[in-house]
C-alpha atoms as a PDB file:
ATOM      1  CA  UNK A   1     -44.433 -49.752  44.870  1.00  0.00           C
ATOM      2  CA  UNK A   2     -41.430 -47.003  45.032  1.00  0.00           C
ATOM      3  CA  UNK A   3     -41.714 -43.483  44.260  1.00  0.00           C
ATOM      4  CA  UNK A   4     -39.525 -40.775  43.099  1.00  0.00           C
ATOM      5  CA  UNK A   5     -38.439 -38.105  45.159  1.00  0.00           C
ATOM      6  CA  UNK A   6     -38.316 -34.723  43.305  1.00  0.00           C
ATOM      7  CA  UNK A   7     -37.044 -32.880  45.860  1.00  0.00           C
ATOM      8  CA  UNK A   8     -39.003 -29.652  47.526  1.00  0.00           C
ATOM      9  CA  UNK A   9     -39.625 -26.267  45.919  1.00  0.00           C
ATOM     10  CA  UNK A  10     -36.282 -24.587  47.747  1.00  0.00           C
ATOM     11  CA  UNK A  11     -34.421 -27.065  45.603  1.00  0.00           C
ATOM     12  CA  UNK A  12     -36.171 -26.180  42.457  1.00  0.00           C
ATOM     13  CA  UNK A  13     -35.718 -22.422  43.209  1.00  0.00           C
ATOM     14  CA  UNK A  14     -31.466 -22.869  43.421  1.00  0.00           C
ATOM     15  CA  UNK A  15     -31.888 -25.028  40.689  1.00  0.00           C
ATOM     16  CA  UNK A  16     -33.207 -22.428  38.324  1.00  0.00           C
ATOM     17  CA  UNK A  17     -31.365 -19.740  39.647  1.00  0.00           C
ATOM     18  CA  UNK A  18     -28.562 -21.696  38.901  1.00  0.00           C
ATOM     19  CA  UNK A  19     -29.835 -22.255  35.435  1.00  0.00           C
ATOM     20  CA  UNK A  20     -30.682 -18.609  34.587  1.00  0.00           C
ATOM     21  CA  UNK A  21     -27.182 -17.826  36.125  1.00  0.00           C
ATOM     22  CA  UNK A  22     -25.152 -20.066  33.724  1.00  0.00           C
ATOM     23  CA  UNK A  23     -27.266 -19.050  30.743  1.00  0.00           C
ATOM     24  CA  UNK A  24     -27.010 -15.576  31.643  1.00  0.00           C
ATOM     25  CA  UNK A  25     -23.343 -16.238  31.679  1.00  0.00           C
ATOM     26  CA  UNK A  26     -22.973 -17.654  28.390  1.00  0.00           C
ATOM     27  CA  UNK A  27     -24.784 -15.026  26.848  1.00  0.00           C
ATOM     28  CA  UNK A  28     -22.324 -12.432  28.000  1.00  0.00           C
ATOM     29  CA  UNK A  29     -19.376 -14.425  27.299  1.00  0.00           C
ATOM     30  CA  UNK A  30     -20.641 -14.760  23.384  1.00  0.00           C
ATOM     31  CA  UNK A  31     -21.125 -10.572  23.580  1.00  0.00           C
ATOM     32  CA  UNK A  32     -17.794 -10.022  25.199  1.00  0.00           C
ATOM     33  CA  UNK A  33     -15.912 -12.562  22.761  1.00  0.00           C
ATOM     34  CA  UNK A  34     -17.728 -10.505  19.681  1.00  0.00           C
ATOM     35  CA  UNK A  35     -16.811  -7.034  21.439  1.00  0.00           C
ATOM     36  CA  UNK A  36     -13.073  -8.626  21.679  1.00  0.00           C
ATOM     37  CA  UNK A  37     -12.589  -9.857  18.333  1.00  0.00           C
ATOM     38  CA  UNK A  38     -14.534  -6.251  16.815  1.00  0.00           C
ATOM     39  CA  UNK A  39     -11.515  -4.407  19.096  1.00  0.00           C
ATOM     40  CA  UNK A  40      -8.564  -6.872  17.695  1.00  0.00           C
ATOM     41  CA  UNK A  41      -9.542  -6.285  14.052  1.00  0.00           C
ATOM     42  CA  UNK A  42      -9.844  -2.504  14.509  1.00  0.00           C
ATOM     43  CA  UNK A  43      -6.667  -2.363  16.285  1.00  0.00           C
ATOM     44  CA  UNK A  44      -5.287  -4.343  13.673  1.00  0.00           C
ATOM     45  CA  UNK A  45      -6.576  -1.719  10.828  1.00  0.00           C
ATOM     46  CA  UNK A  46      -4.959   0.703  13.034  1.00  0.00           C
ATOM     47  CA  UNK A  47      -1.519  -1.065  13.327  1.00  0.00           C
ATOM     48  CA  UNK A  48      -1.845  -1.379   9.035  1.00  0.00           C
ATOM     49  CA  UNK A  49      -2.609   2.009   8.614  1.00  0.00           C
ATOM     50  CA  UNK A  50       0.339   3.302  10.437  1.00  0.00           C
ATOM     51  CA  UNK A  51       2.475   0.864   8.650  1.00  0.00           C
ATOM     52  CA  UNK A  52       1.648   2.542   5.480  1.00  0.00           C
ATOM     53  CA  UNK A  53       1.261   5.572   6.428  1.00  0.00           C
ATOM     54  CA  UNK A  54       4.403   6.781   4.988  1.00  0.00           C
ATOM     55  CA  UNK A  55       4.188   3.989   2.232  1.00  0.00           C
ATOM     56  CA  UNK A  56       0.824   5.497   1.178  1.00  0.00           C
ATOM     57  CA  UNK A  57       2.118   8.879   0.185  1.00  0.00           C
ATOM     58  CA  UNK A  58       5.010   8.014  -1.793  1.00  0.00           C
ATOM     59  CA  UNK A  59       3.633   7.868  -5.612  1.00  0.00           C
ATOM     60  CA  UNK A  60       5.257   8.129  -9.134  1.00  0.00           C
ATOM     61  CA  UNK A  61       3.862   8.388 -12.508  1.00  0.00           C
ATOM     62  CA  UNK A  62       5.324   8.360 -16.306  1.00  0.00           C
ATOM     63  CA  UNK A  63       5.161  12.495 -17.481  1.00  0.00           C
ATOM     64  CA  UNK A  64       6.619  15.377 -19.475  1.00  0.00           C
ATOM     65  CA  UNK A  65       8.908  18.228 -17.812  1.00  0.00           C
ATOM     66  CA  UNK A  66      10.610  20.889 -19.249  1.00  0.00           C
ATOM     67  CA  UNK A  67      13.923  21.068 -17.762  1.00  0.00           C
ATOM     68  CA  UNK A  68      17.091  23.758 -18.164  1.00  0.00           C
ATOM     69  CA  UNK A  69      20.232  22.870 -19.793  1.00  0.00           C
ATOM     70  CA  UNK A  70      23.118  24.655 -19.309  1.00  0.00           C
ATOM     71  CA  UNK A  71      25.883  24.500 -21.788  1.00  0.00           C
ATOM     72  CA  UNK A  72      29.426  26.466 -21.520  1.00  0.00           C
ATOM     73  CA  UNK A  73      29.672  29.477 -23.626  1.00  0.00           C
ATOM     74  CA  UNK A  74      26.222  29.086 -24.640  1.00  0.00           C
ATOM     75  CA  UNK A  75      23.550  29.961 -21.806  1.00  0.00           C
ATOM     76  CA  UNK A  76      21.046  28.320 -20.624  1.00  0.00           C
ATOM     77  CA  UNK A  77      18.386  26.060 -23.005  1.00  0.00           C
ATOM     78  CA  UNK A  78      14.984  25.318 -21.788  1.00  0.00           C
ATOM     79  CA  UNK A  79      14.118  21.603 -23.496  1.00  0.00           C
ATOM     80  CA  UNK A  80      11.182  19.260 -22.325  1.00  0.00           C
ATOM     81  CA  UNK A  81      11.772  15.743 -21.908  1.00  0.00           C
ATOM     82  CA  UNK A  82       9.692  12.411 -20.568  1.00  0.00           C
ATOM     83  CA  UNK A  83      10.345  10.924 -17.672  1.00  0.00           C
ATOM     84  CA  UNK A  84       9.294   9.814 -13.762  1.00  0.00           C
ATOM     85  CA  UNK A  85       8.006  12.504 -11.711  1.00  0.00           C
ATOM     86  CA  UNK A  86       8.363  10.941  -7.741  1.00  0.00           C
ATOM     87  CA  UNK A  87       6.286  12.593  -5.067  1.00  0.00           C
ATOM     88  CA  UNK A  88       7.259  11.850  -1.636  1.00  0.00           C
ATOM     89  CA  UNK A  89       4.638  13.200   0.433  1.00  0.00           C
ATOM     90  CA  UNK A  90       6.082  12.347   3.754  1.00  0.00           C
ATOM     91  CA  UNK A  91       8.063  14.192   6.165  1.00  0.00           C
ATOM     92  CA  UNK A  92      11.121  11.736   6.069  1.00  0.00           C
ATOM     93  CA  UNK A  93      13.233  10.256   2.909  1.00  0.00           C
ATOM     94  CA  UNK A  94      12.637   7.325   1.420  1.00  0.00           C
ATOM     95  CA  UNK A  95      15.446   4.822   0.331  1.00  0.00           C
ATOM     96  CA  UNK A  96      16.820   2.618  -2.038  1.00  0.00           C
ATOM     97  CA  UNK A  97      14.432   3.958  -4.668  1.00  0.00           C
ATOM     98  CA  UNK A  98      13.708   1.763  -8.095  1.00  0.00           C
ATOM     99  CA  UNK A  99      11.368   2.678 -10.725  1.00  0.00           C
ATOM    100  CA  UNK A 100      10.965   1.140 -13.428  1.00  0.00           C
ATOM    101  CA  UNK A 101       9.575   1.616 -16.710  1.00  0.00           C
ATOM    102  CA  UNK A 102       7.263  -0.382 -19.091  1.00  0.00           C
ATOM    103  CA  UNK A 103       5.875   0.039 -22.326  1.00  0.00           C
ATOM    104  CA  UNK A 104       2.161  -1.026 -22.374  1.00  0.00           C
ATOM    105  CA  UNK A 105       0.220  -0.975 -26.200  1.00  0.00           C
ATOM    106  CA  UNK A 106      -3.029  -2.596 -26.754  1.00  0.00           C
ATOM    107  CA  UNK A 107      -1.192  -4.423 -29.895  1.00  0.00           C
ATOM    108  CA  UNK A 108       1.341  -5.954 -28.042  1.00  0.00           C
ATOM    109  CA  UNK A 109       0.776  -8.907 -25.361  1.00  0.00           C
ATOM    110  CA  UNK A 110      -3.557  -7.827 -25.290  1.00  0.00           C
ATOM    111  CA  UNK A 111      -2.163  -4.447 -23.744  1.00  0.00           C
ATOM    112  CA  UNK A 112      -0.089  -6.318 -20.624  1.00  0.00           C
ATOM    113  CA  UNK A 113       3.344  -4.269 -20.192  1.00  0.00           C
ATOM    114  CA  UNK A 114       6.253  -5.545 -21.539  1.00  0.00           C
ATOM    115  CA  UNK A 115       9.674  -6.610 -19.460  1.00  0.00           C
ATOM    116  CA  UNK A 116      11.074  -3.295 -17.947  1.00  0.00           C
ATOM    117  CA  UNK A 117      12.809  -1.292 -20.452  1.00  0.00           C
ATOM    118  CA  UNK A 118      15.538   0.206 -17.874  1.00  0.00           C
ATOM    119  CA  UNK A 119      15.158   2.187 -14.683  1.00  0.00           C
ATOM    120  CA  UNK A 120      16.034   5.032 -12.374  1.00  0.00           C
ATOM    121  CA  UNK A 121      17.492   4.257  -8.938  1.00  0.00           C
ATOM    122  CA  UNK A 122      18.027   6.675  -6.164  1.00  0.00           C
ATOM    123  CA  UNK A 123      19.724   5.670  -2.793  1.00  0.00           C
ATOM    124  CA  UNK A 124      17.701   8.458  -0.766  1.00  0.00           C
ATOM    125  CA  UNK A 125      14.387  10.667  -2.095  1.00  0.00           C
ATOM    126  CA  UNK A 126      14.347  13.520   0.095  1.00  0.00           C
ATOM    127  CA  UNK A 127      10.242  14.773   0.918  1.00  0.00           C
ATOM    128  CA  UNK A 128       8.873  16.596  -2.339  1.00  0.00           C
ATOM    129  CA  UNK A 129       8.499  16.811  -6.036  1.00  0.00           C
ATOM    130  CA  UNK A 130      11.206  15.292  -8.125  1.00  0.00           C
ATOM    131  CA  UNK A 131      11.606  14.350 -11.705  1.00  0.00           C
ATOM    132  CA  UNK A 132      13.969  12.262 -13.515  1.00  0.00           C
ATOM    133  CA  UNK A 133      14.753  11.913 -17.024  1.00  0.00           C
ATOM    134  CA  UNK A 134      14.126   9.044 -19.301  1.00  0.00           C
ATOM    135  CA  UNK A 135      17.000   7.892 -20.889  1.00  0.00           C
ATOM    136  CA  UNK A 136      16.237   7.978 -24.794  1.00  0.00           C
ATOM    137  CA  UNK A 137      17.539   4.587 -25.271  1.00  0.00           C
ATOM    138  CA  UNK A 138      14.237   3.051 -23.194  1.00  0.00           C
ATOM    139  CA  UNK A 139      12.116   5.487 -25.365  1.00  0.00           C
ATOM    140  CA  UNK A 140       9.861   3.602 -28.414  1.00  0.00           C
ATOM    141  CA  UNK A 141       9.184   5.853 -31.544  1.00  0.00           C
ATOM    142  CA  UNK A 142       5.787   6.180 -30.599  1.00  0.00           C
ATOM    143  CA  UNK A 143       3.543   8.870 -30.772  1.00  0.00           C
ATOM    144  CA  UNK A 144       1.546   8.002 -27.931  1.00  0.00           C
ATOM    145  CA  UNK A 145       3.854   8.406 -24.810  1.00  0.00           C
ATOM    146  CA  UNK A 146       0.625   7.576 -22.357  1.00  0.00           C
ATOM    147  CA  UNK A 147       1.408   3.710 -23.292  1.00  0.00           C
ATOM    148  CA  UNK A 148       4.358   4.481 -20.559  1.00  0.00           C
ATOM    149  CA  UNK A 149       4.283   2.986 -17.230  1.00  0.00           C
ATOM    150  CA  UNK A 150       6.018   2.837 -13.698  1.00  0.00           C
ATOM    151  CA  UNK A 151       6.407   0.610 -10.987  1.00  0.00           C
ATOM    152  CA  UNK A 152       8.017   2.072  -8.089  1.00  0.00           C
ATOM    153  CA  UNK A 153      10.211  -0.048  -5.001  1.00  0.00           C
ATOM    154  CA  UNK A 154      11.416   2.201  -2.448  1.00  0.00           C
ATOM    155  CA  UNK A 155      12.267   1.181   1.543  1.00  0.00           C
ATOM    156  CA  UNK A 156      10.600   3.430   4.374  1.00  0.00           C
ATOM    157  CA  UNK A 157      12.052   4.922   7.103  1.00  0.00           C
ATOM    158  CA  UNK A 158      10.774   2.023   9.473  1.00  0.00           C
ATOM    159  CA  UNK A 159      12.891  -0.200   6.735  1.00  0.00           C
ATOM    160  CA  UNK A 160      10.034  -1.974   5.007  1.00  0.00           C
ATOM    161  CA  UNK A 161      10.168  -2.868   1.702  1.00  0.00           C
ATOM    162  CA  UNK A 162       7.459  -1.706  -0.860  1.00  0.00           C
ATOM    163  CA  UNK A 163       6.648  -1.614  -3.981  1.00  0.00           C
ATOM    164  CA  UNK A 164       3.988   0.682  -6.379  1.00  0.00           C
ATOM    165  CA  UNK A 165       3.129  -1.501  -9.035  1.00  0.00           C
ATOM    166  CA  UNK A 166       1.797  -0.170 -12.802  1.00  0.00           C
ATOM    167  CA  UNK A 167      -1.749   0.059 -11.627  1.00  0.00           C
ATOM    168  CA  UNK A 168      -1.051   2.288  -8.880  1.00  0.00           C
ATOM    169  CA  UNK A 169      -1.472  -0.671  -6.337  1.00  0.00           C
ATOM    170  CA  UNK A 170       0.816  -0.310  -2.628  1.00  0.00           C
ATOM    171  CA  UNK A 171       2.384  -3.616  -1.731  1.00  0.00           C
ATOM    172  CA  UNK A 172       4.556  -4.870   0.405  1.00  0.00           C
ATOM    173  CA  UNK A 173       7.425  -5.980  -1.228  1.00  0.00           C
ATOM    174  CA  UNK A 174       9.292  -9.102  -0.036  1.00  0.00           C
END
């Protein structure tokens, strides 16, 4: 009859060692992989914050605004009018600016805006407040001048396209 040789206990001492050494191993490759891929998607957070970090402050919203008027021979006439107020809350200008403006009633289309009904464009929007008029042509007769929406396009200074939409939502814009 033939037996098996097992070896001695030295052997089964490196052989366990060995063991514990490649399990020990995997275990800290699966932390270190986890601890990698955590660090790539907050550096990627990081990397789309500070792409719209200029994007993100750059607003506009449907309002009213008294304005002067100055006529020859007559002086100066303070009126009010509705139109886009634009805040650009950024240190740097903005460019090729678009907003556009929508009429929105809960009896028309189950409240969903209609086709823009014109628009203001601006090559540059200096930082700040600004506010442009309306013209009366886009203007329904309608009481109710909170049924008034914007969408806003504008390119950064890092010249990336974006765009505000009605809802106040920041997306790129292709």
């Amino acid at each position: 009859m033939w037996t098996v040789d097992w070896g001695d206990a030295p052997t089964w001492l490196a052989f366990l060692a060995a063991s514990l050494a490649g399990f020990t191993a995997y275990k800290v490759y699966g932390v270190e992989s986890r601890r990698d891929e955590t660090a790539a998607k907050l550096q990627a957070q990081r990397d789309d914050d500070a792409i719209r970090s200029q994007a993100s402050v750059v607003a506009a919203w449907y309002t009213r605004r008294a304005y002067e008027v100055t006529a020859p021979g007559a002086g100066t006439e303070t009126r009010h009018g509705w139109g886009v107020a634009i805040a650009n809350g950024s240190g740097v200008p903005v460019y090729d600016v678009q907003v556009d403006f929508y009429f929105s009633s809960p009896l028309i289309n189950d409240g969903e805006p209609s086709g823009p009904r014109g628009s203001v464009t601006r090559r540059v929007l200096p930082p700040g407040s600004h506010f442009f008029l309306a013209k009366e042509s886009m203007l329904r007769d309608v009481d109710d001048r909170s049924l008034y929406l914007v969408s806003l396009k504008f390119r950064d200074s890092s010249n990336r396209r974006w765009m505000r939409t009605v809802t106040g939502e920041l997306l790129p814009d292709a």
